[in-house]
C-alpha atoms as a PDB file:
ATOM      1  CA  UNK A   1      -3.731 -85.811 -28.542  1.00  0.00           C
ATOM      2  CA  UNK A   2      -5.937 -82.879 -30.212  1.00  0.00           C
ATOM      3  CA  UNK A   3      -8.517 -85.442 -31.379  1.00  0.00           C
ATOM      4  CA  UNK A   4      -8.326 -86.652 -27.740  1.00  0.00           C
ATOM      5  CA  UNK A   5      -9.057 -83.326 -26.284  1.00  0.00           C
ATOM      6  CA  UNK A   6     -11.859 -82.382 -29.212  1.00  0.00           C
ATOM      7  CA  UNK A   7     -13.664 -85.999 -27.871  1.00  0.00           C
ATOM      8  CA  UNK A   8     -13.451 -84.832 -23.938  1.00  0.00           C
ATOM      9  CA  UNK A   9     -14.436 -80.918 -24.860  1.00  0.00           C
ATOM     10  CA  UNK A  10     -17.876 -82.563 -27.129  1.00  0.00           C
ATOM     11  CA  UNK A  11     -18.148 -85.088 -23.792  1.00  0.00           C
ATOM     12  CA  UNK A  12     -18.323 -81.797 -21.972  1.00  0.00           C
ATOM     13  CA  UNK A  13     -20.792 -79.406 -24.268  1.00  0.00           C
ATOM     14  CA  UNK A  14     -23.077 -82.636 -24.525  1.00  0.00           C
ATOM     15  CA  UNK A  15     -22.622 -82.977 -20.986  1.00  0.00           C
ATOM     16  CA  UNK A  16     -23.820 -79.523 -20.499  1.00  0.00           C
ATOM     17  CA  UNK A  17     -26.472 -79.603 -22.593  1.00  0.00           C
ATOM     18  CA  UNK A  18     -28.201 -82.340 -21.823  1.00  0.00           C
ATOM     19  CA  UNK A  19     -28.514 -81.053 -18.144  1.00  0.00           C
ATOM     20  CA  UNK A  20     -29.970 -77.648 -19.690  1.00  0.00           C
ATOM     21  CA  UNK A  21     -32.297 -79.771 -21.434  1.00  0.00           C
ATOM     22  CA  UNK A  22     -33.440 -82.185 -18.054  1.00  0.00           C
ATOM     23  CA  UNK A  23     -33.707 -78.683 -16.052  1.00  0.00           C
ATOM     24  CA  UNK A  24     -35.629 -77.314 -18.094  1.00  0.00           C
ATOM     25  CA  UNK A  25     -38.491 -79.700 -19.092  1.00  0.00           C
ATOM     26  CA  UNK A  26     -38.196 -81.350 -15.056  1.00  0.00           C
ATOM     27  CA  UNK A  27     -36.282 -84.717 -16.567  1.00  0.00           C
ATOM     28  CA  UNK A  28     -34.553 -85.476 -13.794  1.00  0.00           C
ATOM     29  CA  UNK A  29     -33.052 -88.875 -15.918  1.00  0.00           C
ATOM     30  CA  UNK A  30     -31.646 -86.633 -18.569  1.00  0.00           C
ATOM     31  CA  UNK A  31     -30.497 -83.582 -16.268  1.00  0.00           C
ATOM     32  CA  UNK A  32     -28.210 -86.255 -13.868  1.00  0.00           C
ATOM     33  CA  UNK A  33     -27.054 -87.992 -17.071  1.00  0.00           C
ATOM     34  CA  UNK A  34     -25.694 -84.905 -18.273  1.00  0.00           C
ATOM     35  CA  UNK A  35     -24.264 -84.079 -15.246  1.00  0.00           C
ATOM     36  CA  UNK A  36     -22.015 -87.343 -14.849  1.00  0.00           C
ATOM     37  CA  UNK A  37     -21.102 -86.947 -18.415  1.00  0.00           C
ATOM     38  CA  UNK A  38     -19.999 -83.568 -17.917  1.00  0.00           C
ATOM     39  CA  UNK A  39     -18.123 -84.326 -15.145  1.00  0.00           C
ATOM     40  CA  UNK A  40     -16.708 -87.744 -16.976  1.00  0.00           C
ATOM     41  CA  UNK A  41     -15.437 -85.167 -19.694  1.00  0.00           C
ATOM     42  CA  UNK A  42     -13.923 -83.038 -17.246  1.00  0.00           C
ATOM     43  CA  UNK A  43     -11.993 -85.712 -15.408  1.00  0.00           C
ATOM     44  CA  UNK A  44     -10.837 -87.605 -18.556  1.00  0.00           C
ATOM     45  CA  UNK A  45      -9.614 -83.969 -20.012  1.00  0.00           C
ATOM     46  CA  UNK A  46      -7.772 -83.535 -17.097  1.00  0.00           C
ATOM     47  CA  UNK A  47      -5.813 -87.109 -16.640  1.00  0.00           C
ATOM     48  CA  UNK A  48      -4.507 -87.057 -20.563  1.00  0.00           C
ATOM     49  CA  UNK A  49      -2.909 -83.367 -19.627  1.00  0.00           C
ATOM     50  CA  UNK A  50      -1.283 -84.675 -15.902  1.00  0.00           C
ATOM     51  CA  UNK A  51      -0.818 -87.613 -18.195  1.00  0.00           C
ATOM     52  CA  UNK A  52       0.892 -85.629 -20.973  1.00  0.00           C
ATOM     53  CA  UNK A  53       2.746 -83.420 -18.251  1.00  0.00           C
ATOM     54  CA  UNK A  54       4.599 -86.894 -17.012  1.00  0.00           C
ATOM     55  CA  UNK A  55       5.358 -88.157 -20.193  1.00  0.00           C
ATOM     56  CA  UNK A  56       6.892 -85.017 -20.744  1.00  0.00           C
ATOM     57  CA  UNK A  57       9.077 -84.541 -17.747  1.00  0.00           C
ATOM     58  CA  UNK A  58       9.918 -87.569 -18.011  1.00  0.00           C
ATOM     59  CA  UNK A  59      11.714 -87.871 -21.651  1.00  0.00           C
ATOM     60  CA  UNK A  60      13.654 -84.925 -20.317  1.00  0.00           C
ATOM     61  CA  UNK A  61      14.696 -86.967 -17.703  1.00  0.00           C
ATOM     62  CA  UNK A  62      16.078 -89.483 -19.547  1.00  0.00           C
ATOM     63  CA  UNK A  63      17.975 -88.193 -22.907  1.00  0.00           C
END
């Protein structure tokens, strides 16, 4: 799960960047790109933890 989570935090920083980069040099292309891979990293992060969460609960449920 930690290489997971490294993947979706670099999906996030690239994300980031790459809409810092189409802001500032007017590349609209670039900017929106990094936008929906920000947001893709954001969204993935957060399904592996509710994901995580229930796989958890669940083996507790069930010894």
């Amino acid at each position: 799960m930690v290489k997971l989570n490294l993947i979706c935090f670099g999906l996030i920083l690239l994300g980031f960047a790459l809409f810092l980069y189409g802001a500032n040099f007017y590349d609209a292309l670039v900017g929106w790109a990094g936008v929906f891979i920000f947001l893709g990293g954001s969204l993935a992060f957060l399904l592996l933890y509710i994901y995580k969460e229930l796989k958890k609960k669940s083996a507790a449920q069930n010894p």
